[in-house]
Protein backbone atom coordinates (compact mmCIF):
# COMPACT_ATOMS: atom_id res chain seq x y z
CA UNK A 1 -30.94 18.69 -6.38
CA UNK A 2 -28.11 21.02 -7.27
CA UNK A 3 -25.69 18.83 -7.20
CA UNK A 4 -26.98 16.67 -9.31
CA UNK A 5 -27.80 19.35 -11.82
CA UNK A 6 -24.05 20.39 -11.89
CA UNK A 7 -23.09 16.64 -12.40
CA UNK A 8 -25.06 16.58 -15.74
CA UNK A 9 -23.71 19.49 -17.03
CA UNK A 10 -20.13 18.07 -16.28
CA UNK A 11 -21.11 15.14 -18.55
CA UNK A 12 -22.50 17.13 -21.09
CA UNK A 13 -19.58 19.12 -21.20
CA UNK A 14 -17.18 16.16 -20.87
CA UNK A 15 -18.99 14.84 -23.81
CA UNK A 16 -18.76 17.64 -26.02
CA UNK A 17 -14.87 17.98 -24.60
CA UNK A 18 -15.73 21.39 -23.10
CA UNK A 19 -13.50 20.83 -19.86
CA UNK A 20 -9.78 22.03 -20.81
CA UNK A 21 -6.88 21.24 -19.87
CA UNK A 22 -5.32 23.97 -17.69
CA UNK A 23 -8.40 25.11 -16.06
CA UNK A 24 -8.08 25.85 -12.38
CA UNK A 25 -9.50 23.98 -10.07
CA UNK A 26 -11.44 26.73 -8.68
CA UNK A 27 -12.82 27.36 -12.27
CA UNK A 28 -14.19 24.04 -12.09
CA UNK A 29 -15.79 24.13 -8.58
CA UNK A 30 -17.16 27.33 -9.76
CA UNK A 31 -18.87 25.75 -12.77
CA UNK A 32 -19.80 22.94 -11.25
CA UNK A 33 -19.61 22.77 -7.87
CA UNK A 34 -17.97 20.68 -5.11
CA UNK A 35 -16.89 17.50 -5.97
CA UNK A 36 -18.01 14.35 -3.61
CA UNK A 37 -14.23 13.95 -2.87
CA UNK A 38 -10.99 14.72 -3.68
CA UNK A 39 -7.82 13.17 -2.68
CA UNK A 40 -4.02 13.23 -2.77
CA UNK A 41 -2.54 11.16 -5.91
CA UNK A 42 0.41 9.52 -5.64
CA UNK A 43 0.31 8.25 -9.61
CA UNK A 44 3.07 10.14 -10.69
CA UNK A 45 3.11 11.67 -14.06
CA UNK A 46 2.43 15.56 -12.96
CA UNK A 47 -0.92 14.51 -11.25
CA UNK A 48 -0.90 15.68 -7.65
CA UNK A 49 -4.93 15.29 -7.18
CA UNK A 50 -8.26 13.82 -8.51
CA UNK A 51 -11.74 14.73 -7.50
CA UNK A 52 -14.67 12.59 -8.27
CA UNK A 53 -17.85 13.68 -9.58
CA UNK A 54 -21.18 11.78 -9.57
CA UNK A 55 -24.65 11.75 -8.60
CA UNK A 56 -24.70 12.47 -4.99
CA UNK A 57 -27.77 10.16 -3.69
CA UNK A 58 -27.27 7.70 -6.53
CA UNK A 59 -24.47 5.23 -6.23
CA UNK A 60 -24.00 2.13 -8.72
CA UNK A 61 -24.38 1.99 -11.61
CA UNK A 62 -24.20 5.37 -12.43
CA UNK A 63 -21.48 7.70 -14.25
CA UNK A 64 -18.92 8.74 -12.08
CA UNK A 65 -16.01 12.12 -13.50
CA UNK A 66 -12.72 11.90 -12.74
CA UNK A 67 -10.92 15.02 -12.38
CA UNK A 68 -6.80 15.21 -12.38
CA UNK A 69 -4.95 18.33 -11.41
CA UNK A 70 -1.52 18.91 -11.46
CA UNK A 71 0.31 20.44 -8.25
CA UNK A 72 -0.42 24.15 -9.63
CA UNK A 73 -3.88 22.88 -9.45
CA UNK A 74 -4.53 22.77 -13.32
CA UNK A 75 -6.77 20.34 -14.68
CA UNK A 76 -4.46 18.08 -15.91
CA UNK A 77 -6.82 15.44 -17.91
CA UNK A 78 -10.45 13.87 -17.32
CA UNK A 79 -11.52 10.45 -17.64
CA UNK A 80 -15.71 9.38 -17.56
CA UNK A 81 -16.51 6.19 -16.12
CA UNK A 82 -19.92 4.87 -17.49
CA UNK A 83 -21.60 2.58 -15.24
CA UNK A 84 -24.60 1.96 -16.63
């Protein structure tokens, strides 16, 4: 699936630190695709969004991407939960 193919180049590149900070969002999206949902973040600290990333038919207990942007729609930081 093409999703899923995008997903594991997000973790390769989160591994190797590839994402930076200050990339639009639409850079991302672009790179690697649509993320399975985004939402309104009301954590303070310059982060107005984060967008989560994963493999679309497989649920627990796989990696999951975290995604923050900041209100100009930067990426702000990442964080890579591993679930398994």
């Amino acid at each position: 699936m093409v999703q899923d193919e995008s997903f594991d180049k997000l973790l390769d590149d989160i591994k190797n630190n590839r994402p930076e900070k200050g990339m639009s969002k639409k850079a991302i999206i672009s790179k690697y695709g649509n993320p399975v949902i985004c939402k309104e973040d009301g954590k303070g600290s310059g982060i107005e969004e984060s967008c989560l990333y994963r493999h679309v038919l497989e649920y627990f207990p796989h990696d999951a991407a975290y995604l923050y942007f900041d209100r100009d729609q930067k990426l702000y930081y990442w964080e890579l939960e591993k679930r398994k």
